[in-house]
Protein backbone atom coordinates (compact mmCIF):
# COMPACT_ATOMS: atom_id res chain seq x y z
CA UNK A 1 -42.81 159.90 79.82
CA UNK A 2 -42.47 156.64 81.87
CA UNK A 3 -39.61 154.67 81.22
CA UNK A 4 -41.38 150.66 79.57
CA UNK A 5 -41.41 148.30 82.34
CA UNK A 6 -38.62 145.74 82.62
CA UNK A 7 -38.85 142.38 80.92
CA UNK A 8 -40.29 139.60 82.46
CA UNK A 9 -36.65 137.55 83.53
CA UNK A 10 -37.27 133.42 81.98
CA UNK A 11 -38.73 131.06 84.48
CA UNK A 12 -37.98 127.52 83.72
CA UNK A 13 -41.53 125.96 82.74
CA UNK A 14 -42.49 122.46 81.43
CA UNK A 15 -43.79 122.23 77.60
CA UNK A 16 -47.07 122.17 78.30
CA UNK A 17 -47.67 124.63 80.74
CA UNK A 18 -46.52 127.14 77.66
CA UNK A 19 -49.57 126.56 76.30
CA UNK A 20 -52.13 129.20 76.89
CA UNK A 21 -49.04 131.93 77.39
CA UNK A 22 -49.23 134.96 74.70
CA UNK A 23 -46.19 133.91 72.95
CA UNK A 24 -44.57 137.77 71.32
CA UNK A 25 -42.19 136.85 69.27
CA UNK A 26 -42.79 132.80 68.40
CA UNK A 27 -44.55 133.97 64.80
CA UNK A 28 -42.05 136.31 63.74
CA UNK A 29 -39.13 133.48 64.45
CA UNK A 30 -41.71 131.32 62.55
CA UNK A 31 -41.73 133.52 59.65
CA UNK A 32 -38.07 133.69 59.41
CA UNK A 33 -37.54 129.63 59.69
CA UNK A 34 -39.79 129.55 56.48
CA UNK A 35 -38.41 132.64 55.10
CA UNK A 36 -34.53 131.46 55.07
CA UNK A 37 -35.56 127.51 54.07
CA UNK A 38 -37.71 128.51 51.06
CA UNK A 39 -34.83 131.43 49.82
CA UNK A 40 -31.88 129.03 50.52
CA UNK A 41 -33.50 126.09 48.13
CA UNK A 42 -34.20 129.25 45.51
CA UNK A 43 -31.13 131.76 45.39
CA UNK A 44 -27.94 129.34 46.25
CA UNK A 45 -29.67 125.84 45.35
CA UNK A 46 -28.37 126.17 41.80
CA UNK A 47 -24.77 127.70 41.99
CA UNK A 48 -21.46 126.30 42.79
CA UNK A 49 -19.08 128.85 43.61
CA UNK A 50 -15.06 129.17 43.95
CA UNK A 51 -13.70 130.83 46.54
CA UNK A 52 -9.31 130.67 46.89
CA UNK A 53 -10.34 127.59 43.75
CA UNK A 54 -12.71 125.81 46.24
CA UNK A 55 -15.72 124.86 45.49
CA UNK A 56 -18.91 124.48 47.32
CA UNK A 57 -22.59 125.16 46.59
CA UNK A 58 -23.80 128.69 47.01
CA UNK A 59 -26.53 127.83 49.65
CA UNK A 60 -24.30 126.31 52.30
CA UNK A 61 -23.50 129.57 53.32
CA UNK A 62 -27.08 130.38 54.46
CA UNK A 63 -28.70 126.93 54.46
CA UNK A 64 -27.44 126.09 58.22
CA UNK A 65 -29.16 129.27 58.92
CA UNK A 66 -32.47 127.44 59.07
CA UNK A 67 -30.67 125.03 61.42
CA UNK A 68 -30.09 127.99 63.87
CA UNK A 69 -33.73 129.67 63.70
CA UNK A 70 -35.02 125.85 64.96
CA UNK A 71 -32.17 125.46 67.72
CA UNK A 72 -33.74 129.01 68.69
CA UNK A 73 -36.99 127.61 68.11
CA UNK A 74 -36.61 124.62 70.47
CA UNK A 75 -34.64 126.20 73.01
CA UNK A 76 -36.96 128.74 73.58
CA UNK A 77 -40.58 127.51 73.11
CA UNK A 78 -39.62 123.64 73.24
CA UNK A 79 -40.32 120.95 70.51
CA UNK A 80 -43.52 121.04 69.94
CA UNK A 81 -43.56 124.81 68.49
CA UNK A 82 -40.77 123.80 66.43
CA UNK A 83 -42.17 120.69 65.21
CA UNK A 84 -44.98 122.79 64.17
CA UNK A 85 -42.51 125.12 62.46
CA UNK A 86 -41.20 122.13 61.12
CA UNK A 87 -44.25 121.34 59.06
CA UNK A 88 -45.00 124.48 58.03
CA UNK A 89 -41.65 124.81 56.24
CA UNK A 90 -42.24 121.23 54.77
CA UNK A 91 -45.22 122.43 53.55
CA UNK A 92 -43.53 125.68 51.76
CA UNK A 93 -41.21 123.69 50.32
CA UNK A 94 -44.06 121.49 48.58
CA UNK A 95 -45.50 124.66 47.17
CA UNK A 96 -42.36 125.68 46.08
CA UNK A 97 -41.81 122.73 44.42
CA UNK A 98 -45.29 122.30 42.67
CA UNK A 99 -45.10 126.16 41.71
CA UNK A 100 -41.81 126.01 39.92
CA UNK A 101 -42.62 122.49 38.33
CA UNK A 102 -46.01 124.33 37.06
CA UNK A 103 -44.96 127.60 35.58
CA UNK A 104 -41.37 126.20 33.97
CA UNK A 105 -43.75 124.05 31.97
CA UNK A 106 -46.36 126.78 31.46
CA UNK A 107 -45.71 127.65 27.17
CA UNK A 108 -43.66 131.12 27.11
CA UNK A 109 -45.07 133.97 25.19
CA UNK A 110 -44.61 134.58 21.49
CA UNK A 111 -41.61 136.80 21.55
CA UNK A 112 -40.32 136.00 24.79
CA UNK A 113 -36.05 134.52 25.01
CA UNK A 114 -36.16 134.04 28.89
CA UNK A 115 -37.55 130.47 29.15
CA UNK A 116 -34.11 128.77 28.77
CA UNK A 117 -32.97 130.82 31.87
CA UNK A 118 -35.99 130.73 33.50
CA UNK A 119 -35.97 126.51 33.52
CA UNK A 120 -32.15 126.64 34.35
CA UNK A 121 -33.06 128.62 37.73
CA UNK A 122 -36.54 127.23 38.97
CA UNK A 123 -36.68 124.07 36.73
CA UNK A 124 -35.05 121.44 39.38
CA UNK A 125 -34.45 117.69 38.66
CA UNK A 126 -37.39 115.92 40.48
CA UNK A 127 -35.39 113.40 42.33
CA UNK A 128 -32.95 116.60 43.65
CA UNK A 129 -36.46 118.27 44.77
CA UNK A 130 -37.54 115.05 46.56
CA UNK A 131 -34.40 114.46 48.09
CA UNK A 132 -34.54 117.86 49.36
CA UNK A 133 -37.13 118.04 50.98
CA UNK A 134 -36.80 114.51 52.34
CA UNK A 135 -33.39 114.94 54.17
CA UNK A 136 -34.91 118.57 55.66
CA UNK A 137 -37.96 116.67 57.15
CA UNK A 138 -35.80 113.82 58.64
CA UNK A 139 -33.05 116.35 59.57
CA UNK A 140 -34.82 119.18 61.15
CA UNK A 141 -36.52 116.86 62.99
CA UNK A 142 -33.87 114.94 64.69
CA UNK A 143 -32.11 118.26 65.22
CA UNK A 144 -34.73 119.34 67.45
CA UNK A 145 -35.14 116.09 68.91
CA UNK A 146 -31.43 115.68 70.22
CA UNK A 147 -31.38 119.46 71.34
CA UNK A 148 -34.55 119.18 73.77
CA UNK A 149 -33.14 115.83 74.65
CA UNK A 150 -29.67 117.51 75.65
CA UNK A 151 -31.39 120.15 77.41
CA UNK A 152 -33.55 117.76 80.26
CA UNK A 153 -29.88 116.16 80.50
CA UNK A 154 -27.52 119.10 80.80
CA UNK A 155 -30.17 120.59 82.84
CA UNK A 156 -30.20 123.57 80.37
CA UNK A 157 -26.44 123.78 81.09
CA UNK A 158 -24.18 124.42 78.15
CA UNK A 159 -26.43 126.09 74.90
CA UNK A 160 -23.74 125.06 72.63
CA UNK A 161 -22.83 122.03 73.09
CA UNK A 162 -26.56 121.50 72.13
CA UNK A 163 -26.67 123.50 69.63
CA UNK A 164 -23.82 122.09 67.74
CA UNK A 165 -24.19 118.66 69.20
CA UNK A 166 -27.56 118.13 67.50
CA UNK A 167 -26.62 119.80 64.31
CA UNK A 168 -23.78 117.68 63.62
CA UNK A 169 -26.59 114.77 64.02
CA UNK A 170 -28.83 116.71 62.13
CA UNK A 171 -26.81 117.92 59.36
CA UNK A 172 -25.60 114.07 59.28
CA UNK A 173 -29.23 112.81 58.68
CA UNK A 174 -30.10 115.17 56.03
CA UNK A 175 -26.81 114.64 54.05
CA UNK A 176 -26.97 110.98 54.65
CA UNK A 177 -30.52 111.49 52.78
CA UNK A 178 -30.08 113.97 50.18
CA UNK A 179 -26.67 113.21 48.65
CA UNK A 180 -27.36 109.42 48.21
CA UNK A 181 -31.11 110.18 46.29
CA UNK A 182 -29.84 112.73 44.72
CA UNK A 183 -27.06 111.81 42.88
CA UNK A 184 -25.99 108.41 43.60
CA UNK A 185 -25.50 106.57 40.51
CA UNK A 186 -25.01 110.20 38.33
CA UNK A 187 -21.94 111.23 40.62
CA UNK A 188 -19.40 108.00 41.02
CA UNK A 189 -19.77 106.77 44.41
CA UNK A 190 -16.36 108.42 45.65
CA UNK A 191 -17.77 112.02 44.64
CA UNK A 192 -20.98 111.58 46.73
CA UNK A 193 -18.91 110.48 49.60
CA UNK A 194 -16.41 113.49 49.34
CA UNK A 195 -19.09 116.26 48.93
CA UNK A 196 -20.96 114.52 51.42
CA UNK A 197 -18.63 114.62 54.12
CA UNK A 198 -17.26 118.18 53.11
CA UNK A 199 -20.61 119.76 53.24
CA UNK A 200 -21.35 118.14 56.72
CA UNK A 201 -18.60 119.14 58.38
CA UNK A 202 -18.65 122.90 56.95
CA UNK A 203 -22.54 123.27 57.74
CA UNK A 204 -21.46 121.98 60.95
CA UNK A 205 -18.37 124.44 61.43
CA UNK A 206 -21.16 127.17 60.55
CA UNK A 207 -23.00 126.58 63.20
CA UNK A 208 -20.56 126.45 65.39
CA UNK A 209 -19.13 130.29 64.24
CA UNK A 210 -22.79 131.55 64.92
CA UNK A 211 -22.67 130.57 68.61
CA UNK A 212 -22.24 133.71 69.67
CA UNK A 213 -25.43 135.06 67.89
CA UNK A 214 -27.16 131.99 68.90
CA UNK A 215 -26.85 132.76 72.34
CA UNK A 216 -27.89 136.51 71.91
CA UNK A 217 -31.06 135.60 70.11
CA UNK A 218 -31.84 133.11 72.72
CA UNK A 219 -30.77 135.18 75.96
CA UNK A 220 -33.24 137.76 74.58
CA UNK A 221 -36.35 135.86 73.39
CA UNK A 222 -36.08 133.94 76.60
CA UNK A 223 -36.16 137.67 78.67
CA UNK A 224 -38.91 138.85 76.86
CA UNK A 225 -41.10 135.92 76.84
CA UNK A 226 -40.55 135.40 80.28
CA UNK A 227 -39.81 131.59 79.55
CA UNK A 228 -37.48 128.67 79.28
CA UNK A 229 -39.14 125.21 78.14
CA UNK A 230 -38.01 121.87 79.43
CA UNK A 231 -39.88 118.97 76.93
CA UNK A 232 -40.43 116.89 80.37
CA UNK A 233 -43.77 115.36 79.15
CA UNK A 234 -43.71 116.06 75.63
CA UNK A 235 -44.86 113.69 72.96
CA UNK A 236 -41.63 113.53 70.45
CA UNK A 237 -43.56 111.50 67.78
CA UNK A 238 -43.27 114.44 64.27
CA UNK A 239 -46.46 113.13 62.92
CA UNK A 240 -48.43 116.03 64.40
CA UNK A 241 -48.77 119.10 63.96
CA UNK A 242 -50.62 120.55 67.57
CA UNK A 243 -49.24 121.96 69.91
């Protein structure tokens, strides 16, 4: 039996000459942005947990993990895929939303005791679901934004100074979103502030401790697509959803 042929090493290649390439492995990254942004705002949105008496909400530890799959996502296939990403998790998270707002308020069954856990799980505050999905869009959007930008001036030199660079940006927008609308004037202004700034900096600090994974994930896509996309010519503006 032959030994598989060799893959194809990246050639640097403007955004939209990626175009009408087969792209391998760009749906199953796709899958997993969706897949980790949908499970983070439905297993750890709801707990606080202690660890050594501190405290921190559950899905910080897996949250930032969307934040990796679109550095990946724009460091490989360039902003454009990962705006369309972008959207497509935006959209999942409206679903989400509408689906648990619908079947919390569907009547339970004659007989049936799980409604009061049921609503405590998937029946979310409104303004904490708009908020949410407010500071991802703006976020995840400027995260990708100052990452392609870094890359045309580093030259595609030094993956993670981008890659934390424009999460700390990122991770600034979305908190600077969602902890205001979502609890300012229920938390005292001091609270807001603290968790604020604590949740930044360890979303940012988690990010930073998956460098080294980052840079595997990357290293490989890029040697078995065969590319590495510079946005040179590419329209930034996120109201689009085309390629």
């Amino acid at each position: 039996m032959s030994a598989p042929p060799p893959a194809e090493p990246p050639r640097a290649v403007a955004a939209d000459a990626v175009a009408a390439r087969s792209l391998r492995y760009f749906d199953f990254v796709m899958a997993a942005f969706v897949v980790v942004l949908v499970l983070s705002n439905v297993i750890g949105a709801g707990k606080v947990a202690a660890i050594g008496g501190f405290e921190f909400g559950a899905g910080i530890l897996f949250f930032p993990i969307s934040y990796v799959i679109g550095d990946v996502l724009t460091e490989v296939y360039g902003y454009a895929r990962a705006r369309r990403c972008i959207w497509a998790g935006f959209a999942a998270l409206l679903f989400l939303a509408a689906m648990s707002a619908i079947v919390v308020a569907m009547p339970p069954a004659e007989g049936w005791e799980g409604q009061e856990a049921y609503q405590a799980v998937f029946g979310a505050v409104p303004r904490i679901v708009a908020a949410s999905i407010a500071a991802f869009w703006a976020g995840e959007f400027v995260n990708s934004y100052v990452l392609a930008r870094m890359k045309l001036w580093t030259g595609g030199r030094h993956l993670w100074a981008r890659t934390i660079g424009s999460t700390a940006v990122g991770q600034a927008v979305d908190s600077l979103i969602f902890y205001p609308l979502a609890f300012l004037g229920v938390w005292p202004l001091e609270l807001v502030l603290s968790v604020m700034v604590s949740n930044w900096a360890l979303k940012v600090a988690w990010e930073a401790a998956l460098t080294p994974a980052t840079y595997a994930v990357v290293g490989a896509l890029k040697r078995r697509e065969g590319i590495d996309v510079f946005d040179r010519a590419t329209d930034f503006t996120p109201f689009r959803t085309r390629v």
